[in-house]
PDB file of N, CA and C in Angstrom:
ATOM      1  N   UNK A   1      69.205  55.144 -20.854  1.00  0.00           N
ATOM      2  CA  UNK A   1      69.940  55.520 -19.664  1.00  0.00           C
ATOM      3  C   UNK A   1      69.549  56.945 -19.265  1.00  0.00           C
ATOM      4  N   UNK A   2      69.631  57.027 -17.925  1.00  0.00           N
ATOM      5  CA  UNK A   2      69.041  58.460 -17.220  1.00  0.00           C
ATOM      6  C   UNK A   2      70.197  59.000 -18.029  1.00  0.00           C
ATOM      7  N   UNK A   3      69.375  60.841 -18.327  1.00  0.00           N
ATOM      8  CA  UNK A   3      70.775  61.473 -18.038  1.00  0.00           C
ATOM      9  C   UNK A   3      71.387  62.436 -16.733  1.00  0.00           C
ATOM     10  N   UNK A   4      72.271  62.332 -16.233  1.00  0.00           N
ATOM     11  CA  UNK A   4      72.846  62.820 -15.260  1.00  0.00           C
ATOM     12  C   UNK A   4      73.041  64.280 -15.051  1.00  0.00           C
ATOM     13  N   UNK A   5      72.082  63.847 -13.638  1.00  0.00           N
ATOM     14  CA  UNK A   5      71.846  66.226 -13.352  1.00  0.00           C
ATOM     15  C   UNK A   5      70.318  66.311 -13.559  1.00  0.00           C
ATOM     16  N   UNK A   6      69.425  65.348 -14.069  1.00  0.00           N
ATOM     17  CA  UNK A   6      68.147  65.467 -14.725  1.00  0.00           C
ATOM     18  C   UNK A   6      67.115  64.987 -13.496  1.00  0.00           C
ATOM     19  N   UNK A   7      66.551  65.922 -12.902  1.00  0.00           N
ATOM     20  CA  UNK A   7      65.551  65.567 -12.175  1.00  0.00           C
ATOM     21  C   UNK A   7      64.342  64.696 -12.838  1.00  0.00           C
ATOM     22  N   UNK A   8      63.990  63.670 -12.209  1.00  0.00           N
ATOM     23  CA  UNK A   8      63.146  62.872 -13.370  1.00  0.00           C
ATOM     24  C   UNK A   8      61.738  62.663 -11.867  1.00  0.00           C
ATOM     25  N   UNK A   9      61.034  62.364 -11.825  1.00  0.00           N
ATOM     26  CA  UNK A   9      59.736  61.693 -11.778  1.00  0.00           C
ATOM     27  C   UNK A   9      59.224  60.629 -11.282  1.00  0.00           C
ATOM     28  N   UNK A  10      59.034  60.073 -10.705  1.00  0.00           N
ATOM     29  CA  UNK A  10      57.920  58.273 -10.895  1.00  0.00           C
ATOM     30  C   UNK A  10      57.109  58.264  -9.596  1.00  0.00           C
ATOM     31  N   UNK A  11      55.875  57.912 -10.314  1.00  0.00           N
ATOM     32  CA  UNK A  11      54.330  57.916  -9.306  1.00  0.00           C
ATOM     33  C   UNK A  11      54.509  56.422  -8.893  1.00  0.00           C
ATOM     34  N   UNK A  12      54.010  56.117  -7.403  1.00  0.00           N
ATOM     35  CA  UNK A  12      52.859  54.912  -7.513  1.00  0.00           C
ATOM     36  C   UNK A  12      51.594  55.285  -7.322  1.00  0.00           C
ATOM     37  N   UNK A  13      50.686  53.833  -7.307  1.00  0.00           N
ATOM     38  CA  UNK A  13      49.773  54.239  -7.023  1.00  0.00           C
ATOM     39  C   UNK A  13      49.663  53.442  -5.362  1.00  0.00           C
ATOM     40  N   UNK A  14      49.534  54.409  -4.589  1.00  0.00           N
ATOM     41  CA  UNK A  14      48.906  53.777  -3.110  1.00  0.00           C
ATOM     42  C   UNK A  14      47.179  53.730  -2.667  1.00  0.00           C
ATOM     43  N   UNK A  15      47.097  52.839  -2.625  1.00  0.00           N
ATOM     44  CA  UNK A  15      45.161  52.911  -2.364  1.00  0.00           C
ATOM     45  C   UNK A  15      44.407  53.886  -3.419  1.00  0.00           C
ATOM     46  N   UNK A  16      44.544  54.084  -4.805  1.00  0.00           N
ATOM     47  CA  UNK A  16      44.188  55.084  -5.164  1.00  0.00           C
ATOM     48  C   UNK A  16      44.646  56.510  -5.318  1.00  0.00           C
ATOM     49  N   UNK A  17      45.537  56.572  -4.442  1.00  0.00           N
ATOM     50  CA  UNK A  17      46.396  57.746  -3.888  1.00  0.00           C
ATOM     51  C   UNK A  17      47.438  57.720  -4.741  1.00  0.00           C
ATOM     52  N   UNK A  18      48.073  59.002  -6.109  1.00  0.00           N
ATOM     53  CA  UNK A  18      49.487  58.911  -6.888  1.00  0.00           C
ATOM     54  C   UNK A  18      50.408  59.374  -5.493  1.00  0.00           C
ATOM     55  N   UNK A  19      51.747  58.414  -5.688  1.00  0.00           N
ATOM     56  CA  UNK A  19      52.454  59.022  -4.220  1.00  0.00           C
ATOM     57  C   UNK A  19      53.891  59.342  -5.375  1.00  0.00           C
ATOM     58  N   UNK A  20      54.270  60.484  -4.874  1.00  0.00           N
ATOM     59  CA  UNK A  20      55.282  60.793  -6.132  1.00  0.00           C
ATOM     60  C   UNK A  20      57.305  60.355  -5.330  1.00  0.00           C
ATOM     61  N   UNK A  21      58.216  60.493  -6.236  1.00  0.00           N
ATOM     62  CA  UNK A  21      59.460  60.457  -5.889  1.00  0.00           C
ATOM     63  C   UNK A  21      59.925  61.276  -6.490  1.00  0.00           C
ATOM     64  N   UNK A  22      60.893  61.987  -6.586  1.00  0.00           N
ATOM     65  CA  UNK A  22      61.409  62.553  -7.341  1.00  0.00           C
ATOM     66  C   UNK A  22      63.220  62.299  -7.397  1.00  0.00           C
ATOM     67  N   UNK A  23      64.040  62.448  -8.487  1.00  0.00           N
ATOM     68  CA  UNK A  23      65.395  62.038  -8.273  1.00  0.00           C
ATOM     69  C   UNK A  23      66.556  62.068  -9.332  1.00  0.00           C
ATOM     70  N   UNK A  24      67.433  61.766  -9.058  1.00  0.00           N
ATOM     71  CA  UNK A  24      68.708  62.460  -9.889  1.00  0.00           C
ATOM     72  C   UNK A  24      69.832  61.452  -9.838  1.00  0.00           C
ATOM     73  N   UNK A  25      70.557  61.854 -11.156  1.00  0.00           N
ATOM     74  CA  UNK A  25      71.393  61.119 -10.913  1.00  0.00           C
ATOM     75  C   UNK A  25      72.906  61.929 -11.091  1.00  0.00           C
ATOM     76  N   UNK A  26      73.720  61.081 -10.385  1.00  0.00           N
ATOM     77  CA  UNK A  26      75.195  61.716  -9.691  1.00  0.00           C
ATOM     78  C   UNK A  26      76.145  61.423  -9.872  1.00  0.00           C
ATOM     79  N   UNK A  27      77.149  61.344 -10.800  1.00  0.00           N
ATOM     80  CA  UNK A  27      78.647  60.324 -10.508  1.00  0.00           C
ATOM     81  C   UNK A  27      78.243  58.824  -9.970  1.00  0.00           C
ATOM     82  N   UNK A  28      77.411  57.996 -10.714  1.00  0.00           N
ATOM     83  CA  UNK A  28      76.648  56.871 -10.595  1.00  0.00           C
ATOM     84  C   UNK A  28      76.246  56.459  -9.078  1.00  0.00           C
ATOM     85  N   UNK A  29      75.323  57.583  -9.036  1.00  0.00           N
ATOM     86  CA  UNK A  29      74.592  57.434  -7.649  1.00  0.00           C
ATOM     87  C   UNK A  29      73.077  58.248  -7.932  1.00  0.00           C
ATOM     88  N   UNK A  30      71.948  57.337  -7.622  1.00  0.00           N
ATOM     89  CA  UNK A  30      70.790  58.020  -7.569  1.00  0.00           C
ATOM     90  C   UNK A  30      70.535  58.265  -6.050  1.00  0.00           C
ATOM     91  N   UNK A  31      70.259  59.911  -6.577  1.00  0.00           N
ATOM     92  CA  UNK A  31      70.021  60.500  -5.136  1.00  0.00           C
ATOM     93  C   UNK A  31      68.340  60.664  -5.128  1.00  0.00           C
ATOM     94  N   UNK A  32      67.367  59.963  -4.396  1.00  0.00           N
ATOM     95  CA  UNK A  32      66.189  60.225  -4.643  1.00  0.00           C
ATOM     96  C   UNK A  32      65.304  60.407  -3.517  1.00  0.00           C
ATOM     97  N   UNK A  33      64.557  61.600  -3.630  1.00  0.00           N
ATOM     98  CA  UNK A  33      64.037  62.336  -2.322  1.00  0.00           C
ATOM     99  C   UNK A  33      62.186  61.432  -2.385  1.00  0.00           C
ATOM    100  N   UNK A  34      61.923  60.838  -1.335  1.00  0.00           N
ATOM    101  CA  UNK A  34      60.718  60.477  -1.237  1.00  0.00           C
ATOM    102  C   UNK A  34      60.218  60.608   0.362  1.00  0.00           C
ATOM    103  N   UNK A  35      59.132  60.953   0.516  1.00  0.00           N
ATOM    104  CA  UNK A  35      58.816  61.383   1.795  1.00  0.00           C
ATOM    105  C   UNK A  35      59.445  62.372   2.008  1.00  0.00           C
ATOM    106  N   UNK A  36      60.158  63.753   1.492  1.00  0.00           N
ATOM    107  CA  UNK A  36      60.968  64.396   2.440  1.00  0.00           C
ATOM    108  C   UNK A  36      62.390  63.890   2.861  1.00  0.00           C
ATOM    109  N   UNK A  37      62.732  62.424   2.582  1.00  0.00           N
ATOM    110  CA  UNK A  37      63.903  61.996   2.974  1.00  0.00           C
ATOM    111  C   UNK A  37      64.929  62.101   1.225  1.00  0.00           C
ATOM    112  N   UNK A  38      65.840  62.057   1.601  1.00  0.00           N
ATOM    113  CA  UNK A  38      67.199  61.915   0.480  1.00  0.00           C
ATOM    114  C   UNK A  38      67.471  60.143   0.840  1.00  0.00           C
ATOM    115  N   UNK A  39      67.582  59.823   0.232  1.00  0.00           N
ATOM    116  CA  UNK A  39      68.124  58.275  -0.156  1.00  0.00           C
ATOM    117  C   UNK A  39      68.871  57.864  -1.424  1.00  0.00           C
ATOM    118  N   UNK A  40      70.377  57.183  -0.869  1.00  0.00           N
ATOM    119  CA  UNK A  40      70.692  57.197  -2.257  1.00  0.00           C
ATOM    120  C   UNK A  40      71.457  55.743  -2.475  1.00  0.00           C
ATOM    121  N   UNK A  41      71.816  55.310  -4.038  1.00  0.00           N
ATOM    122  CA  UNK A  41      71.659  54.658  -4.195  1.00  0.00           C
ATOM    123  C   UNK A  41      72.430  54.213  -5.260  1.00  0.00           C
ATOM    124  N   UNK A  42      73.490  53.161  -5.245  1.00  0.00           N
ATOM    125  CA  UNK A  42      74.450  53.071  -6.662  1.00  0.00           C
ATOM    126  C   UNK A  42      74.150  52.533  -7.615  1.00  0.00           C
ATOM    127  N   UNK A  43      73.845  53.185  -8.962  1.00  0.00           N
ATOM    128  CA  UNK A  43      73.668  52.410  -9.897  1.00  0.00           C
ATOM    129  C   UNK A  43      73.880  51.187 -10.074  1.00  0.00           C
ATOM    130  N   UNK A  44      72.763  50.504 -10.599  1.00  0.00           N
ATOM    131  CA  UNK A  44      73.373  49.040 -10.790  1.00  0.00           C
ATOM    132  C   UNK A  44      72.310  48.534 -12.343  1.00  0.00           C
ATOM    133  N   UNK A  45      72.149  47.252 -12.181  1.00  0.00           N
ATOM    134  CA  UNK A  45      71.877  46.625 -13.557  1.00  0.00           C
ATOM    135  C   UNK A  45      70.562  46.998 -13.647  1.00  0.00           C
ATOM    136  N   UNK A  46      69.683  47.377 -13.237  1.00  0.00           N
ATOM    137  CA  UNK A  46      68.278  48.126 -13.708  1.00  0.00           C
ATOM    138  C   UNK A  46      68.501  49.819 -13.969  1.00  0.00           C
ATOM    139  N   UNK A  47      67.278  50.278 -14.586  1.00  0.00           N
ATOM    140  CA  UNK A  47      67.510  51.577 -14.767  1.00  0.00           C
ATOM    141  C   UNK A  47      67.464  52.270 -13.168  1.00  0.00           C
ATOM    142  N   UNK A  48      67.437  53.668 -13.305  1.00  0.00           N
ATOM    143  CA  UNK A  48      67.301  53.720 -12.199  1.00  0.00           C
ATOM    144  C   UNK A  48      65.990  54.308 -11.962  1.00  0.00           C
ATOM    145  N   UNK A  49      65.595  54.501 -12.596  1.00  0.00           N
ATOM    146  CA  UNK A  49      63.598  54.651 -12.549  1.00  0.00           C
ATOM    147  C   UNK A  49      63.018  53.249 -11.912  1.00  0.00           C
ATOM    148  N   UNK A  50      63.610  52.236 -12.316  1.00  0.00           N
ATOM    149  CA  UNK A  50      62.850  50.812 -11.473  1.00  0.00           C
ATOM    150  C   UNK A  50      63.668  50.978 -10.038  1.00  0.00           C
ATOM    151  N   UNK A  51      65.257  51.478  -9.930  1.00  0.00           N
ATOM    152  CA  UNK A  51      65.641  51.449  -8.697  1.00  0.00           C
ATOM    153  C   UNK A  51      64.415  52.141  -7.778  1.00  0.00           C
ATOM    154  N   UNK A  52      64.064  53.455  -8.288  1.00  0.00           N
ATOM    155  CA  UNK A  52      63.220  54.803  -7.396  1.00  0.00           C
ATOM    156  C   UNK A  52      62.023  54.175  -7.088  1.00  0.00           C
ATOM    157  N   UNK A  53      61.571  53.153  -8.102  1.00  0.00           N
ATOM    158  CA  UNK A  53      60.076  52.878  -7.565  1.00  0.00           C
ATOM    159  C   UNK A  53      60.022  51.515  -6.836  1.00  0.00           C
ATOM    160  N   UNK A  54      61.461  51.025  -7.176  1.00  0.00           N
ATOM    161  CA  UNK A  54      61.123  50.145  -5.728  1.00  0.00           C
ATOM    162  C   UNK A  54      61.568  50.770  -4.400  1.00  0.00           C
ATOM    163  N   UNK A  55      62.589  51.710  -4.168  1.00  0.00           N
ATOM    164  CA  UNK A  55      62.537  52.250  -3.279  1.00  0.00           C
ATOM    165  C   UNK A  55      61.052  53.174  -2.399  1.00  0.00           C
ATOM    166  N   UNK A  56      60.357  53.237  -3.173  1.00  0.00           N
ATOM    167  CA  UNK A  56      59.122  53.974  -3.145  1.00  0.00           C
ATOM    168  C   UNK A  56      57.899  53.442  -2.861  1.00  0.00           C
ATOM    169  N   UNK A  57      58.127  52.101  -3.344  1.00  0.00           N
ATOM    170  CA  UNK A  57      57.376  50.690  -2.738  1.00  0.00           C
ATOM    171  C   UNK A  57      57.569  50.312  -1.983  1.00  0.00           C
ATOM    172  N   UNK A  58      58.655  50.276  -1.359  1.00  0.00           N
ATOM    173  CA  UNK A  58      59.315  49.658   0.226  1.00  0.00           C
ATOM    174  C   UNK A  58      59.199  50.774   1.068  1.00  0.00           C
ATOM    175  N   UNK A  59      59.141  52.136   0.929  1.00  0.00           N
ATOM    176  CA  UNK A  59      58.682  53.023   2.036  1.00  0.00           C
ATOM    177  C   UNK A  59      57.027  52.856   1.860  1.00  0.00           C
ATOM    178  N   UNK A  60      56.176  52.844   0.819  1.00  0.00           N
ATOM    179  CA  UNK A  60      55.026  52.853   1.033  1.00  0.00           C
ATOM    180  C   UNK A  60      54.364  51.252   1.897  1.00  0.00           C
ATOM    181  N   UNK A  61      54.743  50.085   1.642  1.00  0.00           N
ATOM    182  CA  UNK A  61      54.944  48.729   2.338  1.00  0.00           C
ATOM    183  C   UNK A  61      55.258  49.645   4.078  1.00  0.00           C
ATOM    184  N   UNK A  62      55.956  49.846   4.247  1.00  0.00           N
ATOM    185  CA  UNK A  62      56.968  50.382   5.608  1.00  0.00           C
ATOM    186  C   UNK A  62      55.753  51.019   6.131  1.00  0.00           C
ATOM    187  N   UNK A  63      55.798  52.370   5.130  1.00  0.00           N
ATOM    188  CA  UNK A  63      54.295  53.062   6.246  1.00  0.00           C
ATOM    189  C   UNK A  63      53.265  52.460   6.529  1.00  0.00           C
ATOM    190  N   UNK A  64      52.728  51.919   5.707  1.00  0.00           N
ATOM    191  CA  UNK A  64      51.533  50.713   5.626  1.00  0.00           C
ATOM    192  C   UNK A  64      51.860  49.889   7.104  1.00  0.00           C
ATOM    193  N   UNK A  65      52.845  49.330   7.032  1.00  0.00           N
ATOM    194  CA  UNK A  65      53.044  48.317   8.279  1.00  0.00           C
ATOM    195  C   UNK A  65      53.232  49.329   9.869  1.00  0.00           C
ATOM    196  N   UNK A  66      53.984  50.118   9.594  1.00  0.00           N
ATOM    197  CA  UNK A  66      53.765  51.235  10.802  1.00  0.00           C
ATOM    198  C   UNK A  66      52.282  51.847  11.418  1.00  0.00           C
ATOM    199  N   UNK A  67      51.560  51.809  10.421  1.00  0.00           N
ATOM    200  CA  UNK A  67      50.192  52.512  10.551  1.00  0.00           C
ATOM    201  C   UNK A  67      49.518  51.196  11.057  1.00  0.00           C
ATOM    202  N   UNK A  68      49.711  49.596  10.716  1.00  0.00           N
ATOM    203  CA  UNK A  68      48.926  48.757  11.363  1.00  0.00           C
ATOM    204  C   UNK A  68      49.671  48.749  12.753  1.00  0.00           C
ATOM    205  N   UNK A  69      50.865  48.777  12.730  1.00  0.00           N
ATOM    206  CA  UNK A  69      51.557  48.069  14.378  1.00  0.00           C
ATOM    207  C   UNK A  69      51.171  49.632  15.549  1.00  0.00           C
ATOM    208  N   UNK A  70      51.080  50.977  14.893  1.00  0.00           N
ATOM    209  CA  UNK A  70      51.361  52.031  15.774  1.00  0.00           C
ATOM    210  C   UNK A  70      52.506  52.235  16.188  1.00  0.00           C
ATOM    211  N   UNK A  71      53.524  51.522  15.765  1.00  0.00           N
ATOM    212  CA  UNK A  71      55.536  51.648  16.455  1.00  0.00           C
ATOM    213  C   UNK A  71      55.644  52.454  14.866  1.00  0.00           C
ATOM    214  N   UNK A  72      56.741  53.228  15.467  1.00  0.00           N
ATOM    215  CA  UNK A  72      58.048  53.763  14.476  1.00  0.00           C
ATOM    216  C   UNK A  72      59.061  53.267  14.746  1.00  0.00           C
ATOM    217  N   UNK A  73      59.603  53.481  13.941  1.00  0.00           N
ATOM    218  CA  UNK A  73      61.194  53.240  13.766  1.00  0.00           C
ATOM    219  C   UNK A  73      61.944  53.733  14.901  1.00  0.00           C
ATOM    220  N   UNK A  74      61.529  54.789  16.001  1.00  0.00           N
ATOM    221  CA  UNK A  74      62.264  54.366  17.765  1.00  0.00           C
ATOM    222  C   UNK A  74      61.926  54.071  18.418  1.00  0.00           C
ATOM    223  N   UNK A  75      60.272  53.767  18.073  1.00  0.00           N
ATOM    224  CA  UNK A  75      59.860  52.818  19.412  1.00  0.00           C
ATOM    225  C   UNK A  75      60.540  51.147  19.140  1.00  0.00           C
ATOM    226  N   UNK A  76      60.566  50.872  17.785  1.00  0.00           N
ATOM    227  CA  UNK A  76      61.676  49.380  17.165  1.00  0.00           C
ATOM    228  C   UNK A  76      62.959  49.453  18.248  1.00  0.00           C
ATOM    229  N   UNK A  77      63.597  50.609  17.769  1.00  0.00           N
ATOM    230  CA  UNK A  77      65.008  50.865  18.357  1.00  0.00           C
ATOM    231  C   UNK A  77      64.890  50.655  19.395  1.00  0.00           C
ATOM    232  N   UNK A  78      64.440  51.487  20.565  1.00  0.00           N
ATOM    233  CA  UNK A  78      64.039  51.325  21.837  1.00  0.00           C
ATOM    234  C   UNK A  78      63.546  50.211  22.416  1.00  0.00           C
ATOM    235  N   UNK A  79      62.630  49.255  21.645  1.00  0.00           N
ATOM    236  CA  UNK A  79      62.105  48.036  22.237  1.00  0.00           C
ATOM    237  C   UNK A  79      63.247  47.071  22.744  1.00  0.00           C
ATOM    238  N   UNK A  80      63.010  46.842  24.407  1.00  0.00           N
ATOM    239  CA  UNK A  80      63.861  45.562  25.002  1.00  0.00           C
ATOM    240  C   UNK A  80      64.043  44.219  24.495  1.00  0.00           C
ATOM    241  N   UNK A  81      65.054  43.986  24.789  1.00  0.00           N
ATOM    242  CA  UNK A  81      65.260  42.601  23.869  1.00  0.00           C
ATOM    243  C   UNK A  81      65.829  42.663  22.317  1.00  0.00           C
TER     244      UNK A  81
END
């Protein structure tokens, strides 16, 4: 089990590229900064090192798909319909 207050770590690997997270844990909440963003997250039945790197996988998936379409997240918002 993490211990709490402990900034911890976890790489992926993107194309070759280590893409890092970094994150903490809180009154059973991982608070974990990737990209520049804070995201957080309630403990649950995995550690929370597998929580961070799937969170870290689903923003790297996300950018990946942004970089093929050319939309962000307000041109989404904004789109009619």
């Amino acid at each position: 089990m993490e211990r709490e207050n402990l900034v911890e770590t976890v790489t992926a690997d993107n194309h070759g590229e280590p893409v890092t997270a970094h994150y903490f844990v809180q009154d059973g909440v991982i608070h974990a900064n990737i990209a520049g963003r804070t995201l957080l997250s309630p403990v649950g039945n995995c550690s929370p090192q597998n929580t961070v790197k799937a969170l870290l996988s689903s923003h790297l998936l996300q950018r990946q798909r942004w970089r093929h379409t050319g939309e962000s997240r307000l041109d989404r918002e904004n789109r009619p319909g």
